[in-house]
PDB file of N, CA and C in Angstrom:
ATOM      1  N   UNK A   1      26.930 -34.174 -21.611  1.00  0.00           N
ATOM      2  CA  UNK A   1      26.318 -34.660 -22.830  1.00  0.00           C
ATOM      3  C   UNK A   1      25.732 -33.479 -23.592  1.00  0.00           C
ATOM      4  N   UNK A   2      25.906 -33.224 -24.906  1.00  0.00           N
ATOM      5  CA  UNK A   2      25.777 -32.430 -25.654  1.00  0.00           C
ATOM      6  C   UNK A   2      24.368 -31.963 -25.826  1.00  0.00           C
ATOM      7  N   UNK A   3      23.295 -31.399 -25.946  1.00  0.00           N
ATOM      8  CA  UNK A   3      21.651 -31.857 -26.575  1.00  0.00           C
ATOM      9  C   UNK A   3      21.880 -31.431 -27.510  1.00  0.00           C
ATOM     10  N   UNK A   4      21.098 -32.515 -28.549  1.00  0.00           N
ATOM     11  CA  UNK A   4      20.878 -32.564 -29.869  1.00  0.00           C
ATOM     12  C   UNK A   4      19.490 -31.078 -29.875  1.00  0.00           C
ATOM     13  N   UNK A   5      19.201 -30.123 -30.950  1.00  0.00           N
ATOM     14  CA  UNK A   5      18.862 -29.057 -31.080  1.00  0.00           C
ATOM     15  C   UNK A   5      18.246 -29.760 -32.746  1.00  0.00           C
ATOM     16  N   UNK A   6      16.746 -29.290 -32.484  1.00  0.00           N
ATOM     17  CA  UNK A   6      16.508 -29.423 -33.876  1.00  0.00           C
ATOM     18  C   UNK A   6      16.359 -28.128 -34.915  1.00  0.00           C
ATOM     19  N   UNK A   7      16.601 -28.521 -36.251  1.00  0.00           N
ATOM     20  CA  UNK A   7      17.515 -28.006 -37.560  1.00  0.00           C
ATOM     21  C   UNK A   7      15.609 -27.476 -37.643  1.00  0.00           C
ATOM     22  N   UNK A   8      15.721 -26.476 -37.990  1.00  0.00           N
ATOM     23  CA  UNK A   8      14.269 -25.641 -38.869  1.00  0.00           C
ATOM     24  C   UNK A   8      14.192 -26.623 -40.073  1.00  0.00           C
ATOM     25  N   UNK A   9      12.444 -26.885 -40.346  1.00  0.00           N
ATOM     26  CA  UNK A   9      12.463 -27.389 -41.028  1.00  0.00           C
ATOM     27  C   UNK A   9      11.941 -29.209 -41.073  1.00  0.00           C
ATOM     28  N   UNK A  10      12.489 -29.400 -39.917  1.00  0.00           N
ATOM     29  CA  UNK A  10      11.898 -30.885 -39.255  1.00  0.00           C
ATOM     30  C   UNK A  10      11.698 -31.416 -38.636  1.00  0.00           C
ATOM     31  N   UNK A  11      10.910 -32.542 -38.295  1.00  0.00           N
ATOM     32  CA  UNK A  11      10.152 -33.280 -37.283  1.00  0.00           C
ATOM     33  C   UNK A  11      10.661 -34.180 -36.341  1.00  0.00           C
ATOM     34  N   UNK A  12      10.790 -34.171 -35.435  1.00  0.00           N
ATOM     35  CA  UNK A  12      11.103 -35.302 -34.578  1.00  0.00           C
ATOM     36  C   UNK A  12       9.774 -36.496 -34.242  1.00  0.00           C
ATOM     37  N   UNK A  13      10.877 -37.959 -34.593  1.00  0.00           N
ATOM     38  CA  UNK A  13       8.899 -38.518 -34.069  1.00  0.00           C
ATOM     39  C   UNK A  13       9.632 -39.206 -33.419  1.00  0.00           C
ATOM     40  N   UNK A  14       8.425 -40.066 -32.949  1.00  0.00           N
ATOM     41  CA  UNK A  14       9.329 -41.785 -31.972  1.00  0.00           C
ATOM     42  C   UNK A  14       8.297 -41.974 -32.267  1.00  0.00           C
ATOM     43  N   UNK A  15       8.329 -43.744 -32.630  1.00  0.00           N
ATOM     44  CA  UNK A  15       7.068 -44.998 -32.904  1.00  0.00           C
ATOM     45  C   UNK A  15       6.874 -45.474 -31.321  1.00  0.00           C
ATOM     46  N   UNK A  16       5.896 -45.669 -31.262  1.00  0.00           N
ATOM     47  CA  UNK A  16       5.193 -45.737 -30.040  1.00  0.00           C
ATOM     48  C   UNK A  16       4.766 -47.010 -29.845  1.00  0.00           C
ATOM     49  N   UNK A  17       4.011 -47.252 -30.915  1.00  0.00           N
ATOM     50  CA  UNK A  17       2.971 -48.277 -30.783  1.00  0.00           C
ATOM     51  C   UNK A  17       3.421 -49.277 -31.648  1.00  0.00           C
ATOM     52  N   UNK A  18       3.176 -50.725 -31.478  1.00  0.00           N
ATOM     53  CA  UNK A  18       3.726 -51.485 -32.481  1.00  0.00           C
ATOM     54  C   UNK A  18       2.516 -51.604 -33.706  1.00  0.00           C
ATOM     55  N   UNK A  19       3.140 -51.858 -34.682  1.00  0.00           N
ATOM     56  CA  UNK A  19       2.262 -52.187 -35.725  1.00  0.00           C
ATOM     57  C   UNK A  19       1.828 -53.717 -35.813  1.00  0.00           C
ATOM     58  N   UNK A  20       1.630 -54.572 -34.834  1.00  0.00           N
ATOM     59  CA  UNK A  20       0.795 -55.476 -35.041  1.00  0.00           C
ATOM     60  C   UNK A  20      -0.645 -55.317 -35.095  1.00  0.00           C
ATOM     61  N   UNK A  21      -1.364 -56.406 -36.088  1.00  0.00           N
ATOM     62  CA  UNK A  21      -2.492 -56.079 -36.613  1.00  0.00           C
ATOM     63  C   UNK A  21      -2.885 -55.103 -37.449  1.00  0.00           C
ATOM     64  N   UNK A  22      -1.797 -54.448 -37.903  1.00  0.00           N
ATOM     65  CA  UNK A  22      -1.957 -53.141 -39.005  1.00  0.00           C
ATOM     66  C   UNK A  22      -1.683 -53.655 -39.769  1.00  0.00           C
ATOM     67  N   UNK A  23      -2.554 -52.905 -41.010  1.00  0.00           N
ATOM     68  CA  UNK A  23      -2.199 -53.645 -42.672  1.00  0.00           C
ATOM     69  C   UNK A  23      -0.848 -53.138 -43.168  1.00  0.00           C
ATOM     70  N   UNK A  24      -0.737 -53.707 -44.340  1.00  0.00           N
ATOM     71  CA  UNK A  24       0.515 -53.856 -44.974  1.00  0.00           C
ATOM     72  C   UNK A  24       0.867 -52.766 -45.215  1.00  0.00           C
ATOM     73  N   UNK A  25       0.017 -51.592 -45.820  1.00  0.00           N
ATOM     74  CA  UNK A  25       0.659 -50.256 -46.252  1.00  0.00           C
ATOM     75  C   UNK A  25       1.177 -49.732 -44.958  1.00  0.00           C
ATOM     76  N   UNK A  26       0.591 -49.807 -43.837  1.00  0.00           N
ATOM     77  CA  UNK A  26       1.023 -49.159 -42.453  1.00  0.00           C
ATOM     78  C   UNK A  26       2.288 -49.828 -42.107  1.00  0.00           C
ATOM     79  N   UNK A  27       2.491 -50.656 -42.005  1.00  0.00           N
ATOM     80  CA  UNK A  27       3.483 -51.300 -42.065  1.00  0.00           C
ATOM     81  C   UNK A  27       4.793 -50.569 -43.013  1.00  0.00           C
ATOM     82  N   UNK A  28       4.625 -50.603 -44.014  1.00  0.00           N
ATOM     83  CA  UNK A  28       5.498 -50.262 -45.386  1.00  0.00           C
ATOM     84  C   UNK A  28       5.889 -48.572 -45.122  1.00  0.00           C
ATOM     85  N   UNK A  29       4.730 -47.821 -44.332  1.00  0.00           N
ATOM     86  CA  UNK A  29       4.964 -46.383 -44.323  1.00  0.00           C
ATOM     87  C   UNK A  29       5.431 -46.396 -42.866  1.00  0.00           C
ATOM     88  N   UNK A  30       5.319 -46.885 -42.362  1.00  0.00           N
ATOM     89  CA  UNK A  30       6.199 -46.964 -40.897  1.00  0.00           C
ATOM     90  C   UNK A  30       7.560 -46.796 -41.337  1.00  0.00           C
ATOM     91  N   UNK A  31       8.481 -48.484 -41.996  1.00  0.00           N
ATOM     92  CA  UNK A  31       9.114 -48.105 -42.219  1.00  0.00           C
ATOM     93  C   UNK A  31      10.033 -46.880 -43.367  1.00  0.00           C
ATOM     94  N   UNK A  32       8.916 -46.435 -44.298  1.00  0.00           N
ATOM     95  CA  UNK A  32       9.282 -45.385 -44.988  1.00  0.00           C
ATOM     96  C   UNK A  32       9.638 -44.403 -44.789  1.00  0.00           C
ATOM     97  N   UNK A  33       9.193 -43.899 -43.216  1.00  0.00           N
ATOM     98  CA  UNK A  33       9.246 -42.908 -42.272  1.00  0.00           C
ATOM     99  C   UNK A  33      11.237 -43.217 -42.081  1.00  0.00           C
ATOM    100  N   UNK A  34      11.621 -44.878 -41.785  1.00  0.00           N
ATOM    101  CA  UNK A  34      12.893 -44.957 -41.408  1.00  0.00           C
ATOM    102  C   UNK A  34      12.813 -45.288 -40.229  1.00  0.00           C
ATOM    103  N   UNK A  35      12.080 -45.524 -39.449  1.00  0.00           N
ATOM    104  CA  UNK A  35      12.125 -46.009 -38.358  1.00  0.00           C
ATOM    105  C   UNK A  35      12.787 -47.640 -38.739  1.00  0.00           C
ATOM    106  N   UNK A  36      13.380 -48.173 -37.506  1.00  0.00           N
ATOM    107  CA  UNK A  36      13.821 -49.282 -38.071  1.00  0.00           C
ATOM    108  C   UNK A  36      13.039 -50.367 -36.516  1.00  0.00           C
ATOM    109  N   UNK A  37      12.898 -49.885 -35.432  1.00  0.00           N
ATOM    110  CA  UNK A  37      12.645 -50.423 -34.120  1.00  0.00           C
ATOM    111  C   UNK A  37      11.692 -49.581 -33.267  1.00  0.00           C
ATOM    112  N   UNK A  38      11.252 -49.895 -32.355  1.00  0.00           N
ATOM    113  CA  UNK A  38      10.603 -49.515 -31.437  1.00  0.00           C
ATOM    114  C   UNK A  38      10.708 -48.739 -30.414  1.00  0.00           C
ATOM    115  N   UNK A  39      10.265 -47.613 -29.955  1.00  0.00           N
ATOM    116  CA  UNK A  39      11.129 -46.478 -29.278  1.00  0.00           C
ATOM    117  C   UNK A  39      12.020 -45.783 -29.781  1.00  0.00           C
ATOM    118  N   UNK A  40      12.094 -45.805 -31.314  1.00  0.00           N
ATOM    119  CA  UNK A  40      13.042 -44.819 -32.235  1.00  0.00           C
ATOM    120  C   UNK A  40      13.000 -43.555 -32.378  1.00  0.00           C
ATOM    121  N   UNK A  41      13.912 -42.287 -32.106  1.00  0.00           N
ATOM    122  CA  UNK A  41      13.081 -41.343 -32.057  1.00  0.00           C
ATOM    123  C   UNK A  41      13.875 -40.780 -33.793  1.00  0.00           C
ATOM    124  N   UNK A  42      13.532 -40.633 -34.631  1.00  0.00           N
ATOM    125  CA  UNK A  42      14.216 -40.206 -35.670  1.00  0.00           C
ATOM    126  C   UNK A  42      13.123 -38.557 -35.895  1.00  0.00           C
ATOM    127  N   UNK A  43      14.400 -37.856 -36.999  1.00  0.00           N
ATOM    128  CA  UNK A  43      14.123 -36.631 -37.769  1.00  0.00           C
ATOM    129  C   UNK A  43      13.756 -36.608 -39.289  1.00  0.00           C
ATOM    130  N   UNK A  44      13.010 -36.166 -39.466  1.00  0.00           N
ATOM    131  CA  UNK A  44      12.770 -36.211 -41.039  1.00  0.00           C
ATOM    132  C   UNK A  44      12.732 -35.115 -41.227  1.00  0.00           C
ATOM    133  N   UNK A  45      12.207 -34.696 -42.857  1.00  0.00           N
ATOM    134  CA  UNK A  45      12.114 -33.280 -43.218  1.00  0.00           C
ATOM    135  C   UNK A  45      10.582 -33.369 -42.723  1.00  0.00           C
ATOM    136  N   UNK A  46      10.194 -31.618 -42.936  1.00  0.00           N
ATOM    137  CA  UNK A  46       8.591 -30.998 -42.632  1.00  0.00           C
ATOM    138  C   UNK A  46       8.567 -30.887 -43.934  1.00  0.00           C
ATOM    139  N   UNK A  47       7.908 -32.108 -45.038  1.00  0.00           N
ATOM    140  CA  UNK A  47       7.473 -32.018 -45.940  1.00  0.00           C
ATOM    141  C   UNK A  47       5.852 -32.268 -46.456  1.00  0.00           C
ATOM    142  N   UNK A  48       4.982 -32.055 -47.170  1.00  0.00           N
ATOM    143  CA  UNK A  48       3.752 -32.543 -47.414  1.00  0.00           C
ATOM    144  C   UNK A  48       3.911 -34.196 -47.516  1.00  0.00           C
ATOM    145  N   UNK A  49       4.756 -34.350 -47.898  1.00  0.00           N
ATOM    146  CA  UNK A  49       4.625 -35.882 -48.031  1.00  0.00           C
ATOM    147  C   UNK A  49       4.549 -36.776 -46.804  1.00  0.00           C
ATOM    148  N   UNK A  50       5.710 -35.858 -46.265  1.00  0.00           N
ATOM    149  CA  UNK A  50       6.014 -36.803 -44.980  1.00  0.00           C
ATOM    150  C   UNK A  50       4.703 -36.196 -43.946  1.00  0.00           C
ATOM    151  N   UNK A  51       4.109 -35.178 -43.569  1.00  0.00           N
ATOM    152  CA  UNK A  51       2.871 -35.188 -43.089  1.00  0.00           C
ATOM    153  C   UNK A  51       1.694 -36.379 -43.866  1.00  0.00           C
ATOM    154  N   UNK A  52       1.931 -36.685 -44.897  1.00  0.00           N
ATOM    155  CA  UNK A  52       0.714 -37.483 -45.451  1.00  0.00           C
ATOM    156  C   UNK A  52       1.069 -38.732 -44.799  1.00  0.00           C
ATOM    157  N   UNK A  53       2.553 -38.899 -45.021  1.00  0.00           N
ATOM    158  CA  UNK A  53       2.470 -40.753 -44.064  1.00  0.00           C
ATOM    159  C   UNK A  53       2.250 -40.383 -43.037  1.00  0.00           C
ATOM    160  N   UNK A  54       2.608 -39.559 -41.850  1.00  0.00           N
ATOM    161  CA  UNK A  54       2.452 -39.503 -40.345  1.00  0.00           C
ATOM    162  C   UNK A  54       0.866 -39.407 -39.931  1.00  0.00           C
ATOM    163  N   UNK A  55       0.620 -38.699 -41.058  1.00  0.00           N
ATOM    164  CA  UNK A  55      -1.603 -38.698 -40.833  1.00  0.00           C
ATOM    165  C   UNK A  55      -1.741 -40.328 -40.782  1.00  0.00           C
ATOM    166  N   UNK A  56      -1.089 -41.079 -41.956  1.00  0.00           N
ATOM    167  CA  UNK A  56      -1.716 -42.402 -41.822  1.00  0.00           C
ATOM    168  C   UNK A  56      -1.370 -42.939 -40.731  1.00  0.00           C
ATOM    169  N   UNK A  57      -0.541 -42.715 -40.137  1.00  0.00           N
ATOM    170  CA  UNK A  57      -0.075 -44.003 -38.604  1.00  0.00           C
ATOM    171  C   UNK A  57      -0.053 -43.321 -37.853  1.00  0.00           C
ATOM    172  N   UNK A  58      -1.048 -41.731 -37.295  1.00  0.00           N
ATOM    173  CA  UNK A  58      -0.679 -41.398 -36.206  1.00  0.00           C
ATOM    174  C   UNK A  58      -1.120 -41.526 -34.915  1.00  0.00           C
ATOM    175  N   UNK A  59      -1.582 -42.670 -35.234  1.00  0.00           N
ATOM    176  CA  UNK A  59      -2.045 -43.625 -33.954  1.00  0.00           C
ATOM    177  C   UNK A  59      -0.943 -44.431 -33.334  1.00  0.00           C
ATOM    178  N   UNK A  60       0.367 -44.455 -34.115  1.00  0.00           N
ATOM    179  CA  UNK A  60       1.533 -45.333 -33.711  1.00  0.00           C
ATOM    180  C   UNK A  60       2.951 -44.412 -33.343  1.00  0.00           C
ATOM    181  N   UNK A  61       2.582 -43.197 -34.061  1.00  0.00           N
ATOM    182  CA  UNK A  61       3.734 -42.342 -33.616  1.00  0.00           C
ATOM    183  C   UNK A  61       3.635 -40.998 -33.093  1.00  0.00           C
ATOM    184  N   UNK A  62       4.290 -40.156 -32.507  1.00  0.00           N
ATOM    185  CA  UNK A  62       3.864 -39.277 -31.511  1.00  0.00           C
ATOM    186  C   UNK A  62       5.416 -38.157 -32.152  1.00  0.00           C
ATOM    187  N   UNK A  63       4.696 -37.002 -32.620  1.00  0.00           N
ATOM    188  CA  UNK A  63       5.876 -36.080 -32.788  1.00  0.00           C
ATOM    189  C   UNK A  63       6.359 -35.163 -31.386  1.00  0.00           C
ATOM    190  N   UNK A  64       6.917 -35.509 -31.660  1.00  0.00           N
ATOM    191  CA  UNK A  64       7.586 -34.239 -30.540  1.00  0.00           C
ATOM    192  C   UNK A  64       8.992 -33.266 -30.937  1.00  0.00           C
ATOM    193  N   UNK A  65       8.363 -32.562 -29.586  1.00  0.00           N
ATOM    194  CA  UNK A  65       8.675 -30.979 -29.747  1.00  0.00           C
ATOM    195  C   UNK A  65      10.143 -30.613 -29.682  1.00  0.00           C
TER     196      UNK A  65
END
């Protein structure tokens, strides 16, 4: 099996935690992130923006290395 190698430049996360009982924007920036399920590990860019949603939910998602 090949390992995936991450590209300079971006983040790996996985959602951790479910968003029950979180308000609606947490919700909305969860999936803005692209996550679609639970235990997802997706890549985004290392942008200011995308650090501003991950500050808001980073009680639900966990970057890794």
């Amino acid at each position: 099996m090949a390992t995936k190698t991450k590209t300079p430049g971006t983040l790996k996360l996985k959602w951790i935690r479910s968003f029950i009982g979180c308000t609606r924007d947490m919700r909305q920036t969860i999936r803005g992130l692209g996550f679609r399920r639970m235990q997802q590990v997706i890549e985004c860019a290392d942008t200011p923006e995308t650090r501003g949603m991950i500050a808001k939910v980073h009680h639900l998602v966990e970057i890794q290395g």
